[in-house]
Protein backbone atom coordinates (compact mmCIF):
# COMPACT_ATOMS: atom_id res chain seq x y z
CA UNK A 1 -32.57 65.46 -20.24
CA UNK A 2 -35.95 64.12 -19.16
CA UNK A 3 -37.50 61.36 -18.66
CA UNK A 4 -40.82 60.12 -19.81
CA UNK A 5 -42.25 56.86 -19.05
CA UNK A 6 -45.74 56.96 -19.78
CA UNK A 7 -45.44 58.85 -22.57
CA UNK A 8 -48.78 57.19 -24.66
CA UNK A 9 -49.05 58.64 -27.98
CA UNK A 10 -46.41 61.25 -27.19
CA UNK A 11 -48.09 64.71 -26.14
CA UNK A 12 -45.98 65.54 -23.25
CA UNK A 13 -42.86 64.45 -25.39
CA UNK A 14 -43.30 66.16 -28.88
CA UNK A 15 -44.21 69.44 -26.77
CA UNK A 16 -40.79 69.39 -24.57
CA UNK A 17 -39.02 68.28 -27.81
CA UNK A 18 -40.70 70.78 -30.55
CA UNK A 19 -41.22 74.04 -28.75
CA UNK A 20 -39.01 73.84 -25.77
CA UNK A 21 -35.70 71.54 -28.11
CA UNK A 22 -35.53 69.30 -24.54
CA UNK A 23 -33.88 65.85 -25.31
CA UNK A 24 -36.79 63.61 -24.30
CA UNK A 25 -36.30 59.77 -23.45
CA UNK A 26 -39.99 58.29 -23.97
CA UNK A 27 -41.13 55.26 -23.15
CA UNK A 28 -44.35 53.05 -22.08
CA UNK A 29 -45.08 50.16 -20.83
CA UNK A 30 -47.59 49.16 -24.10
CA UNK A 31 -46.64 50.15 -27.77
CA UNK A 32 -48.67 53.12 -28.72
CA UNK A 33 -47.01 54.47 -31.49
CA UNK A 34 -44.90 56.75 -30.37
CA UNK A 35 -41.44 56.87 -28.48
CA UNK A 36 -38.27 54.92 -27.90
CA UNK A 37 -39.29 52.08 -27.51
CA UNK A 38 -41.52 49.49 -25.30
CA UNK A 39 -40.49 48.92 -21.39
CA UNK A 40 -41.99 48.95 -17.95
CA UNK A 41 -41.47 52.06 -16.03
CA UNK A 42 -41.04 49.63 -12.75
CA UNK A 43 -38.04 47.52 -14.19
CA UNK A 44 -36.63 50.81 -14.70
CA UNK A 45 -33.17 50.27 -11.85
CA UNK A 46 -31.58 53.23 -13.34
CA UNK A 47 -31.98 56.74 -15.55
CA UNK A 48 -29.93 57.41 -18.55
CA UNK A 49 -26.74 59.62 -17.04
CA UNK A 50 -27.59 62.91 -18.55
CA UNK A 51 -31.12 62.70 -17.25
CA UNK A 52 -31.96 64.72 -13.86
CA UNK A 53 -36.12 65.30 -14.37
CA UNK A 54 -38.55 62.42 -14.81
CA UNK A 55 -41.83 63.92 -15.85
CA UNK A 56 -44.97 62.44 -17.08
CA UNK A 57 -48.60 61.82 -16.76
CA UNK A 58 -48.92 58.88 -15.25
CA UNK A 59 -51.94 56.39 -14.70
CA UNK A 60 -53.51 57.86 -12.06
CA UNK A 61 -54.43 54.43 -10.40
CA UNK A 62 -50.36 54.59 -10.04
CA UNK A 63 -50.07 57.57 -9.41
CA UNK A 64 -48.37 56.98 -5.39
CA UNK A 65 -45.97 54.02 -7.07
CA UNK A 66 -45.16 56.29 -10.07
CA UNK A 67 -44.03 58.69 -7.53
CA UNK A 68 -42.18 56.44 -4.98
CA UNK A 69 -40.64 54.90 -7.95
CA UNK A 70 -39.54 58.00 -9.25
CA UNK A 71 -38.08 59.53 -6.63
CA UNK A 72 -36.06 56.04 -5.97
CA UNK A 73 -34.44 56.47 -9.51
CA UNK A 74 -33.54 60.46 -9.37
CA UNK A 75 -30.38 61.85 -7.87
CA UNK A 76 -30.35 64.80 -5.26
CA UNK A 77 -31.43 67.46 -7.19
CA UNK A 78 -33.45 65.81 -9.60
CA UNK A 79 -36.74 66.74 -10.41
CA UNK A 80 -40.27 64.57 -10.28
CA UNK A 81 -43.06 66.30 -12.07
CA UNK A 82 -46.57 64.44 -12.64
CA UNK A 83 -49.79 65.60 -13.99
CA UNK A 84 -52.39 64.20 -11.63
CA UNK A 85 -56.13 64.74 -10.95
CA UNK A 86 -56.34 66.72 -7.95
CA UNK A 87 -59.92 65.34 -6.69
């Protein structure tokens, strides 16, 4: 299972969902239309228990707190995947 908490108007989500059949739990921190509902990525204290990945594309003034953050919340083994600018 994966974990999306930025997941805006749901690109990253329908994707991993459509083509790839990925249970996807999407969320962000503003109501954009799309995903399970409304919630603050930062409030987050645990993942779901089937979920091992987080992956999104985050705001990238976040982008070092996204990552801290995520890594707090996964277990060993778990994966952290972000889509950043890389200038």
């Amino acid at each position: 299972m994966i974990y999306e908490p930025a997941c805006g108007n749901g690109c990253l989500s329908k994707i991993l969902q459509e083509k790839y059949g990925r249970k996807v739990y999407s969320f962000d921190i503003v109501d954009r239309g799309y995903g399970d509902g409304v919630k603050d990525f930062f409030q987050t204290k645990q993942l779901p228990k089937d979920c091992n990945c987080i992956l999104t594309n985050p705001p990238y003034s976040l982008a070092t707190e996204f990552i801290i953050h995520s890594l707090k919340l996964l277990q060993e083994g778990g994966l952290c995947i972000m889509f950043l600018k890389t200038t």
